[in-house]
C-alpha atoms as a PDB file:
ATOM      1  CA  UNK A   1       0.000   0.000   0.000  1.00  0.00           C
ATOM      2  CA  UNK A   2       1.129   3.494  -0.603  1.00  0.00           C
ATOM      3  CA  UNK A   3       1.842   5.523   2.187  1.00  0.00           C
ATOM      4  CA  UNK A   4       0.247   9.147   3.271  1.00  0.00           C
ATOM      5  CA  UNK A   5       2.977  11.321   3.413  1.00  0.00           C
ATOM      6  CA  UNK A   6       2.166  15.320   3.922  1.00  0.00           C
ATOM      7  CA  UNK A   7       4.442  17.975   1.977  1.00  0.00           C
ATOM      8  CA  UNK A   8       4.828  21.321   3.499  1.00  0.00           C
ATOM      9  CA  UNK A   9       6.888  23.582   0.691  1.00  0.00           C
ATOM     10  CA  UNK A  10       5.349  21.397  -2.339  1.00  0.00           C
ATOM     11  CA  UNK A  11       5.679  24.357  -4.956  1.00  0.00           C
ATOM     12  CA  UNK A  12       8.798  24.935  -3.568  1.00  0.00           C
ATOM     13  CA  UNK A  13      12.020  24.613  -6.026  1.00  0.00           C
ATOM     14  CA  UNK A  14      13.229  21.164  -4.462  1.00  0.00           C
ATOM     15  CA  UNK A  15      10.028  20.234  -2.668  1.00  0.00           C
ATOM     16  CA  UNK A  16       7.889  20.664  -6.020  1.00  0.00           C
ATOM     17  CA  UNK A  17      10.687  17.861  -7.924  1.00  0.00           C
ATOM     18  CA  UNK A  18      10.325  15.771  -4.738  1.00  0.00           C
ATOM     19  CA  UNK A  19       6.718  15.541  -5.277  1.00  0.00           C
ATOM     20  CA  UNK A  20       7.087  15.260  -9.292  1.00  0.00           C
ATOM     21  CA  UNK A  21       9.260  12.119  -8.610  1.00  0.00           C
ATOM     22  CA  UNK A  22       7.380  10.432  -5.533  1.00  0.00           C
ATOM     23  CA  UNK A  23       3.926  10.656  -6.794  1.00  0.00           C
ATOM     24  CA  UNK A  24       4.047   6.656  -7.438  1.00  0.00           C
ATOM     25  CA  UNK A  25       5.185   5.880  -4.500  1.00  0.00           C
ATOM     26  CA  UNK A  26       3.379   7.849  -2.062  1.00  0.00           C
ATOM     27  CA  UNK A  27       0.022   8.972  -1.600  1.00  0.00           C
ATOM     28  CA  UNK A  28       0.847  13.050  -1.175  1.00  0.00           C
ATOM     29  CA  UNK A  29      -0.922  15.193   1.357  1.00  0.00           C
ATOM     30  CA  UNK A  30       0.587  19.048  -0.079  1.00  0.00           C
ATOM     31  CA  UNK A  31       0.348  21.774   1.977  1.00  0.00           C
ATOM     32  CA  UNK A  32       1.523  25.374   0.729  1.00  0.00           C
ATOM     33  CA  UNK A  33       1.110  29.505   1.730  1.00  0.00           C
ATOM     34  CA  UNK A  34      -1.013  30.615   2.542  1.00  0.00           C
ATOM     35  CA  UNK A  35      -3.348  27.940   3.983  1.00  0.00           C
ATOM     36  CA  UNK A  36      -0.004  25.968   5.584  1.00  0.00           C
ATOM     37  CA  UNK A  37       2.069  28.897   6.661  1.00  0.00           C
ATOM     38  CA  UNK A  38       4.563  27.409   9.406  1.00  0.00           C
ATOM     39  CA  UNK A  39       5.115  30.474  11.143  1.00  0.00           C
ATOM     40  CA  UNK A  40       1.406  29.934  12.437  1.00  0.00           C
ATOM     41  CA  UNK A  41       0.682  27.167  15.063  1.00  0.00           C
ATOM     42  CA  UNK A  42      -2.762  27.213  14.161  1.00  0.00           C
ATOM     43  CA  UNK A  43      -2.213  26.770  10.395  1.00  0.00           C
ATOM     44  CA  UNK A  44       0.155  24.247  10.842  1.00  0.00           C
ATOM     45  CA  UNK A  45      -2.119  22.053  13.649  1.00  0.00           C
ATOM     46  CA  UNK A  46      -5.409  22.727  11.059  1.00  0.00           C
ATOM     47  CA  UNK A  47      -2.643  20.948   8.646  1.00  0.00           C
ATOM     48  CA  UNK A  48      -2.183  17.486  11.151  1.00  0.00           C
ATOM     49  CA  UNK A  49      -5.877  16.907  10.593  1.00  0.00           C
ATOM     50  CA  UNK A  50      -5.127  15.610   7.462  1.00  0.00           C
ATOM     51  CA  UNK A  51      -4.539  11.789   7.460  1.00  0.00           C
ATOM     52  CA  UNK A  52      -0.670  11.380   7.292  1.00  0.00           C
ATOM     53  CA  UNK A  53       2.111   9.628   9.562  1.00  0.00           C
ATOM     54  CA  UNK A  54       5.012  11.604   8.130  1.00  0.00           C
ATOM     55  CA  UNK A  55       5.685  15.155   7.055  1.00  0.00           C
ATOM     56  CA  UNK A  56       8.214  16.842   4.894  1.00  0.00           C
ATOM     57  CA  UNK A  57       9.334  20.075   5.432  1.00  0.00           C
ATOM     58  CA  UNK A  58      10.619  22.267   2.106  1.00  0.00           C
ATOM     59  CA  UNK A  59       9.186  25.072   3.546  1.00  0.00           C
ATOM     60  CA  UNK A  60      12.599  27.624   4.155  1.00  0.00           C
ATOM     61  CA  UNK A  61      14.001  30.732   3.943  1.00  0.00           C
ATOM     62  CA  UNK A  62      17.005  30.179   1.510  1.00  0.00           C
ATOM     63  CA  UNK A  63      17.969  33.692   0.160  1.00  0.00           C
ATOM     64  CA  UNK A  64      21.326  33.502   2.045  1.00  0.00           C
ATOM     65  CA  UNK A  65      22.321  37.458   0.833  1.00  0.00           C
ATOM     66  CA  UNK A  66      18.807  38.985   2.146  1.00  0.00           C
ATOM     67  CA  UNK A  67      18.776  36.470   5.313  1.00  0.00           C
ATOM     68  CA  UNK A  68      22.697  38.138   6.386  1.00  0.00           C
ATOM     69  CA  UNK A  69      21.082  41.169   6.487  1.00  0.00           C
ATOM     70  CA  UNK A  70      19.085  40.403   9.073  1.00  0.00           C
ATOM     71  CA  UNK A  71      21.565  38.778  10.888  1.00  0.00           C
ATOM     72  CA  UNK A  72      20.729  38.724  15.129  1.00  0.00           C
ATOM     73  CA  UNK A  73      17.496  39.812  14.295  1.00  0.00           C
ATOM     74  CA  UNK A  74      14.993  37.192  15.478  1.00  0.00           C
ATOM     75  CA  UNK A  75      11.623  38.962  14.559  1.00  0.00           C
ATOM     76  CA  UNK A  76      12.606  38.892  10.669  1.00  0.00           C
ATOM     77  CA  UNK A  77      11.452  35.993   8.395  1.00  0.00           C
ATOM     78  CA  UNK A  78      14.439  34.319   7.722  1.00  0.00           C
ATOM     79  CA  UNK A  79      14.598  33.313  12.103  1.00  0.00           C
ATOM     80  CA  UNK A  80      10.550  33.274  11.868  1.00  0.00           C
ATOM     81  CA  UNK A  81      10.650  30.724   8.744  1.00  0.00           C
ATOM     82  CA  UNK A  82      13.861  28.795   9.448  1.00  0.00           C
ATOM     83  CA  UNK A  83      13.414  28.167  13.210  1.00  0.00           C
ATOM     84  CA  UNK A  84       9.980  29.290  14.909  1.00  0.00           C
ATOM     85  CA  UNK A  85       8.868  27.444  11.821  1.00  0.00           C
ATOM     86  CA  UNK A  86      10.432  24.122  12.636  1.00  0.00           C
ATOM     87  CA  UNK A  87       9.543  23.803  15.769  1.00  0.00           C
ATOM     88  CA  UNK A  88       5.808  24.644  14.980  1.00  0.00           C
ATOM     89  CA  UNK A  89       5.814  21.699  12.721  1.00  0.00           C
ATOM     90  CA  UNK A  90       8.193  19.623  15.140  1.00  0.00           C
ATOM     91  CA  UNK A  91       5.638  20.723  17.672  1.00  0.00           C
ATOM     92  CA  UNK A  92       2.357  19.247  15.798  1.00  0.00           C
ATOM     93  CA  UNK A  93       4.797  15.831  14.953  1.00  0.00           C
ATOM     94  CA  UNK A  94       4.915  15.277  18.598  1.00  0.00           C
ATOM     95  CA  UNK A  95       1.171  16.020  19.434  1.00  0.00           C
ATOM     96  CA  UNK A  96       0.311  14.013  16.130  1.00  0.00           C
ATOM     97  CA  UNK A  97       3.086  11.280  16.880  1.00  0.00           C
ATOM     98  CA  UNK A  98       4.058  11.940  13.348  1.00  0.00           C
ATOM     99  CA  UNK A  99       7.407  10.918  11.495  1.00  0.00           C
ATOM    100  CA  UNK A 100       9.227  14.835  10.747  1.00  0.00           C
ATOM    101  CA  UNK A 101      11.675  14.940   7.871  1.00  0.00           C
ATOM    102  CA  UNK A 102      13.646  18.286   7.414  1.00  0.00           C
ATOM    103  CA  UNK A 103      15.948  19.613   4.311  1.00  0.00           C
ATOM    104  CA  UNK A 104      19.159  21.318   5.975  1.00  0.00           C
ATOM    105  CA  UNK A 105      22.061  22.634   4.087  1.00  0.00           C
ATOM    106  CA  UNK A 106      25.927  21.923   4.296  1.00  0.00           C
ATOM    107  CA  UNK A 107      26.059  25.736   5.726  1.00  0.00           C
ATOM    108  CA  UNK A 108      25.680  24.503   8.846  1.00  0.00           C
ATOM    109  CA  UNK A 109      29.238  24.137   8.673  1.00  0.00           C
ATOM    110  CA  UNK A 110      32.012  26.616   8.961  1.00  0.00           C
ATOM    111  CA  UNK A 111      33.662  25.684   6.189  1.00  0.00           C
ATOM    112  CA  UNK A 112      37.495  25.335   8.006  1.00  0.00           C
ATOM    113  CA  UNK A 113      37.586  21.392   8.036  1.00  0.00           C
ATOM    114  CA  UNK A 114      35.378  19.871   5.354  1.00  0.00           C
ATOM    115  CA  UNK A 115      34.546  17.300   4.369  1.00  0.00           C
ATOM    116  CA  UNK A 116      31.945  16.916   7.478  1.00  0.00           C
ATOM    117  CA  UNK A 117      30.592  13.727   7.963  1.00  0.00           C
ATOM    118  CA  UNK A 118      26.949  13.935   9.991  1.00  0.00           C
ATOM    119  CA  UNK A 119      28.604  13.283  13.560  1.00  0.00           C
ATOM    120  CA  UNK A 120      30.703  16.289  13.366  1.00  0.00           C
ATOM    121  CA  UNK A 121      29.829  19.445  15.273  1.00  0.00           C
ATOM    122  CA  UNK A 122      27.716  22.248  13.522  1.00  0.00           C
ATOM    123  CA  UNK A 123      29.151  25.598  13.474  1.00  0.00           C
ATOM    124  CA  UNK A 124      32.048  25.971  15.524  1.00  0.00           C
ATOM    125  CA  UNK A 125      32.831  29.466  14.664  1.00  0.00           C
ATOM    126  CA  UNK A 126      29.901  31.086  14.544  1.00  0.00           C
ATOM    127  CA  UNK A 127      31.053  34.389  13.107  1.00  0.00           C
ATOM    128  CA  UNK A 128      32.338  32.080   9.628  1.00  0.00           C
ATOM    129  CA  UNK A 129      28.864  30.672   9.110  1.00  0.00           C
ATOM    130  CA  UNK A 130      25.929  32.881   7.376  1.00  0.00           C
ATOM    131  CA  UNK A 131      23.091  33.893   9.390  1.00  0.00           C
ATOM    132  CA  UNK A 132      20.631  31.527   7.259  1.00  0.00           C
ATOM    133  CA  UNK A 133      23.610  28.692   8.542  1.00  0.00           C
ATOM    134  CA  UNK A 134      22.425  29.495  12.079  1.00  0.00           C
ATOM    135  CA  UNK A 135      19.075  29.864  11.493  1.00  0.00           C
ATOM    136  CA  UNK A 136      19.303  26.094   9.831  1.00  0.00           C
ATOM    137  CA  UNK A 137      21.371  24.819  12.916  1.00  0.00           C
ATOM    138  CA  UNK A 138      19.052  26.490  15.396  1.00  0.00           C
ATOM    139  CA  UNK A 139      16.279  24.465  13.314  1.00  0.00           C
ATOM    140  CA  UNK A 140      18.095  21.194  13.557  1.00  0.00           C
ATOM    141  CA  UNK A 141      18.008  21.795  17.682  1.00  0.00           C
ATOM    142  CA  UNK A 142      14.690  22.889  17.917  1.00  0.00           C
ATOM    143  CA  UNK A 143      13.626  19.737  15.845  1.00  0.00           C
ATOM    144  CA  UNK A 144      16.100  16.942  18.012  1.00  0.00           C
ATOM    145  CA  UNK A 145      14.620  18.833  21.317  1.00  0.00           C
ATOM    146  CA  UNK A 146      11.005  18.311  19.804  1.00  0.00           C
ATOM    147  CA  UNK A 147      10.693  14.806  18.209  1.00  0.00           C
ATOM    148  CA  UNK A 148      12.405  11.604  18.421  1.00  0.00           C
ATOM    149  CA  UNK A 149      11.547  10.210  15.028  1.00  0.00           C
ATOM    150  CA  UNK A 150      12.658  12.699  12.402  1.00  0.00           C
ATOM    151  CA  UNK A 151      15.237  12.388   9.699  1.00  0.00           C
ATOM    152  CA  UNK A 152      17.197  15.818   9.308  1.00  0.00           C
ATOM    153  CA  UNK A 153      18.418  15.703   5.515  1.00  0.00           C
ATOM    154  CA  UNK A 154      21.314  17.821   4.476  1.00  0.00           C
ATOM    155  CA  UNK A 155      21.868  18.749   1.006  1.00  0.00           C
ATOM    156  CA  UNK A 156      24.146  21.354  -0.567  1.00  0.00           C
ATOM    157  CA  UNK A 157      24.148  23.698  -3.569  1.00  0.00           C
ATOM    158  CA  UNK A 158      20.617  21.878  -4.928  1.00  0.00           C
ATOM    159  CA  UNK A 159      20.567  21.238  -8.994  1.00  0.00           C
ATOM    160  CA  UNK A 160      18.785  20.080 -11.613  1.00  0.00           C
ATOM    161  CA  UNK A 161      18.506  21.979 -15.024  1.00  0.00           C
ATOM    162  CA  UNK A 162      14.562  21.542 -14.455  1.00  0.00           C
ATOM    163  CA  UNK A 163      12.505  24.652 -14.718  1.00  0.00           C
ATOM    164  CA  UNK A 164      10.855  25.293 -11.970  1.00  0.00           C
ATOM    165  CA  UNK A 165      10.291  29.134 -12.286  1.00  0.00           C
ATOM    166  CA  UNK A 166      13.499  29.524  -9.883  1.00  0.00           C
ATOM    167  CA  UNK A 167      16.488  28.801 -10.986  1.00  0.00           C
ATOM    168  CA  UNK A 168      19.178  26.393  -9.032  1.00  0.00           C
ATOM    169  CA  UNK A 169      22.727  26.048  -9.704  1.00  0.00           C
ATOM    170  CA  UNK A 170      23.009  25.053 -12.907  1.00  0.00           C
ATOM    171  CA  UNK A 171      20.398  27.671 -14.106  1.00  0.00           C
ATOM    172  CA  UNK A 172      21.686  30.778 -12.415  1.00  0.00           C
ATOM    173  CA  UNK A 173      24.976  30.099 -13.759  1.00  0.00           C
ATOM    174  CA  UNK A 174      24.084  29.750 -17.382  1.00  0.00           C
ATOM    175  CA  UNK A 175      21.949  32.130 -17.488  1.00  0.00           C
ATOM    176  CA  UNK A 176      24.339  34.726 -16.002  1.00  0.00           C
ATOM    177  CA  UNK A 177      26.697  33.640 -18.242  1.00  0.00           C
ATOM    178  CA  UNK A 178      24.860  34.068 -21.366  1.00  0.00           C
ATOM    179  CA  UNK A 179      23.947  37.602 -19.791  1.00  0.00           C
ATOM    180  CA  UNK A 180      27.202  38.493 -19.554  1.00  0.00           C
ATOM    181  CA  UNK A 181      26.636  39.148 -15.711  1.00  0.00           C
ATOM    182  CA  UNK A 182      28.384  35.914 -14.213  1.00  0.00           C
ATOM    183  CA  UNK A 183      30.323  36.908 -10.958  1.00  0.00           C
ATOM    184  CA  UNK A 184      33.520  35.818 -10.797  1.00  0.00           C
ATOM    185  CA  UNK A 185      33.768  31.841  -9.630  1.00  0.00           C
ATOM    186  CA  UNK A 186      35.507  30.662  -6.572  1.00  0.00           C
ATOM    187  CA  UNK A 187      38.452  28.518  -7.709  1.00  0.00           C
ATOM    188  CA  UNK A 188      38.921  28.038  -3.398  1.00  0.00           C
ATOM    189  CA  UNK A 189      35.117  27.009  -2.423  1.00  0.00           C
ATOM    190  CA  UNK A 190      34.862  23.557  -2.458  1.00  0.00           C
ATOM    191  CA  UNK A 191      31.298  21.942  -2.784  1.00  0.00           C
ATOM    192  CA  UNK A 192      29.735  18.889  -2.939  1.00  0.00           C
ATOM    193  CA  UNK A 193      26.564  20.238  -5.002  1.00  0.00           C
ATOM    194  CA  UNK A 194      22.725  18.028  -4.803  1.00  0.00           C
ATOM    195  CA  UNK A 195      21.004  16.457  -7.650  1.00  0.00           C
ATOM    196  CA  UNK A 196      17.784  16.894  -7.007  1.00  0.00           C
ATOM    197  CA  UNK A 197      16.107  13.877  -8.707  1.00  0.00           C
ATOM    198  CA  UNK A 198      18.164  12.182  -5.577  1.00  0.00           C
ATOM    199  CA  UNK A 199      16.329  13.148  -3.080  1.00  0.00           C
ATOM    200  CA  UNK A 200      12.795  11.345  -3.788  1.00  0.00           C
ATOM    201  CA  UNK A 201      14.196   8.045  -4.047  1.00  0.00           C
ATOM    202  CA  UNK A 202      16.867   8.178  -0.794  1.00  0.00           C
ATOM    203  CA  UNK A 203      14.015   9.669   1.227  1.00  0.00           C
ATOM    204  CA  UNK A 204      11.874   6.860   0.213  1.00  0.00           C
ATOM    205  CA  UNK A 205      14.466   4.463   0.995  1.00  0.00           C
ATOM    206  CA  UNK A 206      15.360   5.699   4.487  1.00  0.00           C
ATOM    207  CA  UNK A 207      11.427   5.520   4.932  1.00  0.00           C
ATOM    208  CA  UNK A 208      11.296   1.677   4.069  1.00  0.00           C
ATOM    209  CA  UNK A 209      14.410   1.069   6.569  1.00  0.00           C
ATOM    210  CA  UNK A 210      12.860   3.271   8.717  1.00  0.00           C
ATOM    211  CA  UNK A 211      15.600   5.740   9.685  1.00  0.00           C
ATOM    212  CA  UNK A 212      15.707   8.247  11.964  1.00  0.00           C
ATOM    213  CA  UNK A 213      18.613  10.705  12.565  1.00  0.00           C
ATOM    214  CA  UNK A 214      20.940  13.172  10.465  1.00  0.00           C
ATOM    215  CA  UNK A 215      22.067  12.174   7.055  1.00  0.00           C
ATOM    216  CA  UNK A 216      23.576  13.610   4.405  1.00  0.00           C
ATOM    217  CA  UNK A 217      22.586  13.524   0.065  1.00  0.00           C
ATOM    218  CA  UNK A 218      25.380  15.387  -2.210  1.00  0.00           C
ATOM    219  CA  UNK A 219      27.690  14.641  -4.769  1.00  0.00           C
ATOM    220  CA  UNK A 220      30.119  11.680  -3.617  1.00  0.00           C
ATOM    221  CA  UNK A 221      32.844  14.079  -5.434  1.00  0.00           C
ATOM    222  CA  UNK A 222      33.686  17.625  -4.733  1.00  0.00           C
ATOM    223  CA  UNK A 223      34.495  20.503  -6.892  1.00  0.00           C
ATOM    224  CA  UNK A 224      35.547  23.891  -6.754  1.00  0.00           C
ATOM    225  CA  UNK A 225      32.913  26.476  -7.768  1.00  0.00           C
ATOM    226  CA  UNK A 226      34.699  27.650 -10.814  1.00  0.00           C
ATOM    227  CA  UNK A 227      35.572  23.787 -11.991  1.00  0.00           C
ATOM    228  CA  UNK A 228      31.360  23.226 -12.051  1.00  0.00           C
ATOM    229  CA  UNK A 229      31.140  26.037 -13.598  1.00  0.00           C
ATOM    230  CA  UNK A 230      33.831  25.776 -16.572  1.00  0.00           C
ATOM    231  CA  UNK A 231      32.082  21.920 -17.079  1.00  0.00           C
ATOM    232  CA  UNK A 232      28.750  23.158 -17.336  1.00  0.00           C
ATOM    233  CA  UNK A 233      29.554  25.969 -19.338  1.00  0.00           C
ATOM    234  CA  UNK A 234      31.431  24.097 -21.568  1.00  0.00           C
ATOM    235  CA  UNK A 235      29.047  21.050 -21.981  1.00  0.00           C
ATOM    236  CA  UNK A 236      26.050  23.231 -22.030  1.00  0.00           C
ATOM    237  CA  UNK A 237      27.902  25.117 -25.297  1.00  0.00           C
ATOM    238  CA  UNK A 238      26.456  28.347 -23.812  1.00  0.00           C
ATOM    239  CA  UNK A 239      27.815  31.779 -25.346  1.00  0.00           C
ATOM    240  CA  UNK A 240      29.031  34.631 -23.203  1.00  0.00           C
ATOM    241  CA  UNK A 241      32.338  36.287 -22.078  1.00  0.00           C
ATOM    242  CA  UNK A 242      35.380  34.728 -20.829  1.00  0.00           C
ATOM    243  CA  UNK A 243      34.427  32.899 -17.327  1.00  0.00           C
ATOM    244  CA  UNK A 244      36.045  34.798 -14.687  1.00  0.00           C
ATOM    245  CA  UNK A 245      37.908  33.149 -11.889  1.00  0.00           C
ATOM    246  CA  UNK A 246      38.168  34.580  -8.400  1.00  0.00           C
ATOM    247  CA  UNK A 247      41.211  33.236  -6.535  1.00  0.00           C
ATOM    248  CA  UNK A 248      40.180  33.312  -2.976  1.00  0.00           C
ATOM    249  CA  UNK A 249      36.986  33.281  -1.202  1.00  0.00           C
ATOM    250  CA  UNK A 250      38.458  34.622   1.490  1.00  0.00           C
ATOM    251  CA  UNK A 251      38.735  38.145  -0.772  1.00  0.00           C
ATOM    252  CA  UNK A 252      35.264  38.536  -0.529  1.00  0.00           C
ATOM    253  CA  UNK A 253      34.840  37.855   3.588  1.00  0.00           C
ATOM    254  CA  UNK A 254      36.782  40.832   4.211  1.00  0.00           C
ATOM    255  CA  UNK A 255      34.065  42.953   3.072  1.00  0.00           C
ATOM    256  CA  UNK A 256      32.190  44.823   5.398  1.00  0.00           C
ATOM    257  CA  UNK A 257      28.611  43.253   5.457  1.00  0.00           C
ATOM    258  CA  UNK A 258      29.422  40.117   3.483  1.00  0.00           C
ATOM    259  CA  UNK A 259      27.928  37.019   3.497  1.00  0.00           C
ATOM    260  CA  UNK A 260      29.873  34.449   4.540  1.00  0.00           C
ATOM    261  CA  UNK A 261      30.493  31.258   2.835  1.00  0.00           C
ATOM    262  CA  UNK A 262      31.877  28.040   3.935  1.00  0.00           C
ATOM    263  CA  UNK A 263      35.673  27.911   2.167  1.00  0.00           C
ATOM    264  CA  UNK A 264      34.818  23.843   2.184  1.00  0.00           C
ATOM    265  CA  UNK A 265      31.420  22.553   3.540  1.00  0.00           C
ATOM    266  CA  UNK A 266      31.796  19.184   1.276  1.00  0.00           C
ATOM    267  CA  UNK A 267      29.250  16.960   2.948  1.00  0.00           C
ATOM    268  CA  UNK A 268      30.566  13.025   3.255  1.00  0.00           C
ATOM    269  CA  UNK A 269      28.174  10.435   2.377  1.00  0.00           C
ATOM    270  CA  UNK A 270      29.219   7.507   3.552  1.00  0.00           C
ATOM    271  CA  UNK A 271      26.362   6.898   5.530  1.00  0.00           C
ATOM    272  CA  UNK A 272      23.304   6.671   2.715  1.00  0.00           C
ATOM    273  CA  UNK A 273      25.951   4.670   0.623  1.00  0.00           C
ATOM    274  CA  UNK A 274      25.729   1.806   3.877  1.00  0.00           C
ATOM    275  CA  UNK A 275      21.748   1.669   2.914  1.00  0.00           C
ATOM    276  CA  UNK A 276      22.724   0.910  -0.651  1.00  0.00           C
ATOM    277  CA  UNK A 277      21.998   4.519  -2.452  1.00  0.00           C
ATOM    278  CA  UNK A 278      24.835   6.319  -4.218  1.00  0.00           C
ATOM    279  CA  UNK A 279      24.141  10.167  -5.191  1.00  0.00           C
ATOM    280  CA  UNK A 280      24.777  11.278  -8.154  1.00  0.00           C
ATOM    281  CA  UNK A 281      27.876  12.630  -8.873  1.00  0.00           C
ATOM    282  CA  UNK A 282      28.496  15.930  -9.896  1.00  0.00           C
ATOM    283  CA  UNK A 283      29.721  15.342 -13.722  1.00  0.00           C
ATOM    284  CA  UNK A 284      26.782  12.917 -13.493  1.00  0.00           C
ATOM    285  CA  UNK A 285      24.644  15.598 -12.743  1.00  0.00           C
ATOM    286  CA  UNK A 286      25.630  18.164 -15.528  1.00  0.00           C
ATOM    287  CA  UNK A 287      25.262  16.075 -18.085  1.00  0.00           C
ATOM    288  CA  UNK A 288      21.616  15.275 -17.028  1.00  0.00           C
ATOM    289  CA  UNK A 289      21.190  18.774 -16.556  1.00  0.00           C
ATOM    290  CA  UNK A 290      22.490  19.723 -19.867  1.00  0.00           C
ATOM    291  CA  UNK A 291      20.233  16.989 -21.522  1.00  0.00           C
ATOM    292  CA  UNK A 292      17.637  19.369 -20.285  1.00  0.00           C
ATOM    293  CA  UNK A 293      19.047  22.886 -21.096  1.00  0.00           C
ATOM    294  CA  UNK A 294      19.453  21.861 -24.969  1.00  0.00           C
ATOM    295  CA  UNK A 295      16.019  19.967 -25.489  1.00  0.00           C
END
């Protein structure tokens, strides 16, 4: 039998290609703004009527430029969404007794001593990770304090080619390119970017084995920013000026107000390779992309 499972975010970017891809498999409960808007209790507890026993949250606030500028402030939407939201839903799992599953991001991490495998302490410095990083790792507390059966799933740098009406990775770059208003590519940030046709079927899977716990989905690979770049630009035989390289990211941290950026948040994935699912790796991943970009 298929199982209920409720989707808070489901027009989102990733959570719309989650549902695109599960739809088989799973009987899908979606819940959106503005009748599921997780910064209400009462929205999100009218939600739990529905006839579910797990919930996944896409709902976020991921504009990591516009979230650093409110940085400390608690009352803006990027704390309201990221956190108070969580722990409304992680609040209405627990009355429920649902299952909570929650996306989280490889910002999390500082970005000194990547690759980070899920055991390895969020943050440390604080003042090196982004204000939507803290947000996400105050969410990931808030959630562990809340409910006992939850899977917290982090991905990184999410990508597809698919048109979604917001672009990911591979979309913003090309299109910048062929713009001619690319920014210059880190040849020092290391990544470990998401495909997100991934994510339906390892969520799935953990769901049949019935894990709970932190877990991480990326490329089994890394790359610099400007390397994923070059490849994509390249295979994608898009037109624009010379791709620009930017030596350092360090460069940009020294400006006052900037958003920082983990120099290497590559995410290991060792773990959802022990249930028997290997992510896609990044060259992989372009070239499925691409297939896209050209048709």
């Amino acid at each position: 039998m298929k199982r209920n499972l409720a989707v808070i975010g489901s027009t989102s970017m990733v959570g719309s290609q989650f549902c695109e891809e599960s739809q088989k498999e799973a009987n899908l409960i979606k819940g959106d703004l503005p009748q599921v808007d997780i910064t209400s209790k009462d929205l999100v507890e009218n939600f739990f009527k529905n006839d579910f026993d797990t919930v996944i949250l896409f709902s976020a606030f991921t504009d990591v430029n516009a979230a650093e500028r409110q940085r400390k402030n608690k009352t803006e939407p990027c704390w309201q969404v990221n956190v108070q939201g969580t722990k409304n839903v992680a609040d209405a799992c627990r009355r429920f007794n649902r299952k909570l599953i929650s996306i989280s991001t490889d910002f999390v991490f500082d970005g000194a001593s990547g690759p980070y495998s899920e055991t390895d302490s969020t943050g440390p410095d604080m003042d090196k990770v982004s204000w939507y990083g803290i947000t996400k790792i105050e969410a990931e507390k808030a959630l562990m304090a809340t409910v006992s059966n939850y899977i917290i799933l982090r991905i990184a740098y999410p990508y597809s080619g698919r048109d979604t009406g917001k672009d990911d990775l591979v979309l913003r770059i090309l299109k910048l390119y062929q713009q001619g208003n690319l920014y210059p590519m880190y040849v020092d940030q290391t990544i470990t970017p998401t495909y997100i046709p991934d994510i339906a079927p390892a969520l799935l899977l953990l769901l049949k084995k019935n894990f709970s716990g932190i877990i991480h989905l990326a490329s089994p690979q890394p790359v610099s920013q400007y390397e994923f770049a070059r490849v994509l630009i390249e295979k994608a035989k898009a037109r624009g000026p010379h791709l620009l390289s930017q030596k350092s990211v360090d460069d940009d941290l020294k400006k006052e107000g900037a958003t920082p950026r983990p120099k290497n948040s590559t995410l290991k994935v060792d773990k959802i390779k022990s249930f028997g699912f290997t992510p896609t790796d990044w060259h992989q991943g372009i070239d499925n992309s691409v297939n896209l970009w050209l048709k």
